[in-house]
Protein backbone atom coordinates (compact mmCIF):
# COMPACT_ATOMS: atom_id res chain seq x y z
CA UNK A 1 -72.64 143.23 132.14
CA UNK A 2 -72.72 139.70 132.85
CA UNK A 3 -69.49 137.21 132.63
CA UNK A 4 -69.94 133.97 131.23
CA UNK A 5 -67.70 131.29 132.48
CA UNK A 6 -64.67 130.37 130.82
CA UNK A 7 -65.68 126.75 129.98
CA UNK A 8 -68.42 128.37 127.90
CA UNK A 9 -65.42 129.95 126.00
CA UNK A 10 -63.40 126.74 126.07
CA UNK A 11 -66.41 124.82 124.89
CA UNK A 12 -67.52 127.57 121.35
CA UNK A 13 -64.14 127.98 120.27
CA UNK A 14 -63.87 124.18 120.23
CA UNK A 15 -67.25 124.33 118.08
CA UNK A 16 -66.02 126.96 116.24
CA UNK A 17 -62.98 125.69 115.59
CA UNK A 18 -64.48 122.03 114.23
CA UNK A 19 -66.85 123.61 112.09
CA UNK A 20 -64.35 125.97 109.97
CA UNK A 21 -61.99 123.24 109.31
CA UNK A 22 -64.98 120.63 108.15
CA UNK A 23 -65.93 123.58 105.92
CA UNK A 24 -62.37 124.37 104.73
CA UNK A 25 -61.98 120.49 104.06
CA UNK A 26 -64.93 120.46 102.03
CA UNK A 27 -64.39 123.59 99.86
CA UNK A 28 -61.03 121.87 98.71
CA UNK A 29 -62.79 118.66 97.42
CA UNK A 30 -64.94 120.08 95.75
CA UNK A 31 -62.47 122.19 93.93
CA UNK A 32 -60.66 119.14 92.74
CA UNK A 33 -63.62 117.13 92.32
CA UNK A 34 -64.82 119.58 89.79
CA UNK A 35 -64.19 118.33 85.85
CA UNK A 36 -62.13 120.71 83.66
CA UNK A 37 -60.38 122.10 86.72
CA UNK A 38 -56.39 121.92 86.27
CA UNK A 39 -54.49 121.06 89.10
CA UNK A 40 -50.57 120.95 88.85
CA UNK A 41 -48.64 118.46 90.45
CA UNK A 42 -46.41 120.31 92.89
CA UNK A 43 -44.80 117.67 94.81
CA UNK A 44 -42.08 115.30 93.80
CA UNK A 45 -43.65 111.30 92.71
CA UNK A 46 -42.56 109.10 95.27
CA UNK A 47 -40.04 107.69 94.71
CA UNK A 48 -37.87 109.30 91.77
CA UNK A 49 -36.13 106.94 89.68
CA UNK A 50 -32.28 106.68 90.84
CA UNK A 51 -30.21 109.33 88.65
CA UNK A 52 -33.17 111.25 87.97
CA UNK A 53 -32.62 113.33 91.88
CA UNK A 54 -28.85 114.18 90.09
CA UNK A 55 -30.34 115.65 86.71
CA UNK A 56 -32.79 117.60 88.32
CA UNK A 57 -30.10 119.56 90.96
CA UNK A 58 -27.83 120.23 87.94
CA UNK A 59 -31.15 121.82 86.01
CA UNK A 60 -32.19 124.03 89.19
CA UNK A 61 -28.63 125.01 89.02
CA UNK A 62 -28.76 126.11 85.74
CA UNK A 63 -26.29 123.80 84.51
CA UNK A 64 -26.56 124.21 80.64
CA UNK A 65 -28.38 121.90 79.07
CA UNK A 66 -25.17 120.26 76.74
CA UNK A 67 -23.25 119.82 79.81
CA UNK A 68 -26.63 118.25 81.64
CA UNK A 69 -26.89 116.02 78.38
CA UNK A 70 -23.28 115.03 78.24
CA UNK A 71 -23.38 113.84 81.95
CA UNK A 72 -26.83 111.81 81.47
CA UNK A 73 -24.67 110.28 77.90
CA UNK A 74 -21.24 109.74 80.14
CA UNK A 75 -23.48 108.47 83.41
CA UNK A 76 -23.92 105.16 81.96
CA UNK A 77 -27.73 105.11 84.11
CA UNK A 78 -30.84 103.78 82.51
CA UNK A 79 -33.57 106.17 83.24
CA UNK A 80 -36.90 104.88 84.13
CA UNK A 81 -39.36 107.62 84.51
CA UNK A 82 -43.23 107.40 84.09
CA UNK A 83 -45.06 110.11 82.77
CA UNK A 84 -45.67 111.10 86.37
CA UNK A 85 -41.62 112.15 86.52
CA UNK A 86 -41.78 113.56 83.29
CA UNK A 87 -44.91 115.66 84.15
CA UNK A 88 -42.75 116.35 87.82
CA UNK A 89 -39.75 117.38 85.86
CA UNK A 90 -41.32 119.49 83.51
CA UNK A 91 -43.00 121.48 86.13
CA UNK A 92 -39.53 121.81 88.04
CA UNK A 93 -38.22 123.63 85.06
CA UNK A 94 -36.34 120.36 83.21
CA UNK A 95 -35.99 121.71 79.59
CA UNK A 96 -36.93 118.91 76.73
CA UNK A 97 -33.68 117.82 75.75
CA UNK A 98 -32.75 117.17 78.67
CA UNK A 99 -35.91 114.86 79.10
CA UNK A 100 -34.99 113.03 75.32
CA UNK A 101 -31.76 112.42 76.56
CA UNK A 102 -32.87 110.34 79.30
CA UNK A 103 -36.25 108.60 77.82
CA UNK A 104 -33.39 107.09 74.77
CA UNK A 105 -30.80 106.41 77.14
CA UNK A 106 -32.19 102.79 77.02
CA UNK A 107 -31.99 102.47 73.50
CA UNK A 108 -28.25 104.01 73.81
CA UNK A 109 -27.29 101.10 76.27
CA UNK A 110 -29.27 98.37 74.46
CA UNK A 111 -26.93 99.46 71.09
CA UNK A 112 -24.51 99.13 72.77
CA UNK A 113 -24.91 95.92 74.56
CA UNK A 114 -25.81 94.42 70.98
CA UNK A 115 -22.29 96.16 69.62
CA UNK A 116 -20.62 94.63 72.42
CA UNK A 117 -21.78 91.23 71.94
CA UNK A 118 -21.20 90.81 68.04
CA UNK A 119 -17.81 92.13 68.77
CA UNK A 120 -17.23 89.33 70.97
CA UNK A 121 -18.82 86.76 69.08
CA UNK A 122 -17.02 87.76 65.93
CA UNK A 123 -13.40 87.64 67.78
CA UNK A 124 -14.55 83.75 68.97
CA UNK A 125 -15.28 83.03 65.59
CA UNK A 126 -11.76 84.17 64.75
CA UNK A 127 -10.11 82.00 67.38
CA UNK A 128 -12.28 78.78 66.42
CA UNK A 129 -14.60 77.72 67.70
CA UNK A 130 -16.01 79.63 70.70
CA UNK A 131 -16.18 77.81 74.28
CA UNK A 132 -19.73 76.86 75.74
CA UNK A 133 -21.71 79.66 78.04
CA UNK A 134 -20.42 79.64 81.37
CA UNK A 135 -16.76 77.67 80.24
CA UNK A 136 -13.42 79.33 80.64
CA UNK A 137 -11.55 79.13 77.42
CA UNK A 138 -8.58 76.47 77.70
CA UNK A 139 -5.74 76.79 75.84
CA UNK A 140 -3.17 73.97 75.45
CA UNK A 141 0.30 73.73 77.02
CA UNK A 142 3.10 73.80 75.10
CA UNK A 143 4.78 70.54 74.39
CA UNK A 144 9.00 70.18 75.10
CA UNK A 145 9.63 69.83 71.31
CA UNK A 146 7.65 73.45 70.94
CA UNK A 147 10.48 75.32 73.14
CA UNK A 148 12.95 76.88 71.61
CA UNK A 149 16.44 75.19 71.92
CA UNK A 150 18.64 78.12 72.52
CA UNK A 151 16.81 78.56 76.23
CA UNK A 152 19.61 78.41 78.81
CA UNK A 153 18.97 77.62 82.27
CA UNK A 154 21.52 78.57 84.68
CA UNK A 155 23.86 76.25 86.50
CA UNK A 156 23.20 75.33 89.76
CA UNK A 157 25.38 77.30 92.48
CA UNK A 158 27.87 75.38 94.63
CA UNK A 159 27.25 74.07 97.48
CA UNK A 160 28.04 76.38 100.72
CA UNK A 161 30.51 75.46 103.40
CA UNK A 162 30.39 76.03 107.18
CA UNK A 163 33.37 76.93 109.50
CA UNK A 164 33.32 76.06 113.00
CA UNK A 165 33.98 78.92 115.26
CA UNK A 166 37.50 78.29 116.35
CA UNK A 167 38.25 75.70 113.83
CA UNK A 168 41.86 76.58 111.49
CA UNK A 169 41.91 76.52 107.96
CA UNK A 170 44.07 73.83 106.32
């Protein structure tokens, strides 16, 4: 039996090699080229929303799902996902209200906001009239005839004197 030489060998598994890859690259496009086939989205959207990492490790640890809610409530974050991340989160096991609790986080903060700012606008109206955007309120010193009379301010203490070392006493 004949031996061929090894750059023969070299040279068809380099061919063979090409070929199954170009036809393993072009069984996979077609698969999700097709129309009607479902493909599930497996890895994370780049980037995830800030906060959204931090509700998704206490939901793999299967942190109950009050306790997830009461930290996205307490967190104070505004939760910008796209349907993307929701889609993502879903698929990495996120229950739903989990997902409600952050989609109306905004309108949470927003209500509050709006709470926050009639409360301070109704305590200017109380005071008078309330001091332009971007001025610090000013206040008016008291006058000497506002003081109280019965203030006492306490003497002055005598002046100190100095011996010379050596010196008597008289």
């Amino acid at each position: 039996m004949k031996t061929l030489p090894t750059s023969f060998w070299i040279a068809l598994a380099i061919l063979g090699l090409g070929t199954g890859a170009y036809a393993q690259d072009t069984n996979s496009s077609s698969a999700a080229a097709q129309p009607g086939v479902a493909t599930t989205l497996s890895a994370a959207p780049e980037p995830l929303p800030y906060g959204v990492l931090d509700v998704l490790k206490l939901s793999q640890a299967h942190v109950g799902d009050g306790i997830i809610v009461n930290y996205i409530l307490n967190s104070g974050t505004i939760y910008h996902l796209t349907p993307n991340d929701i889609l993502y989160l879903r698929s990495q096991g996120v229950s739903d209200p989990v997902l409600n609790a952050m989609l109306s986080q905004r309108q949470r903060a927003e209500a509050a906001a709006a709470a926050q700012n009639a409360e301070a606008a109704q305590a200017a109206s109380a005071m008078g009239s309330a001091p332009a955007p971007g001025q610090a309120p000013t206040q008016a010193m008291p006058s000497p005839q506002d003081q109280s009379p019965g203030i006492i301010t306490p003497p002055t203490p005598a002046p100190r004197a100095w011996l010379k070392v050596g010196a008597s006493i008289p």
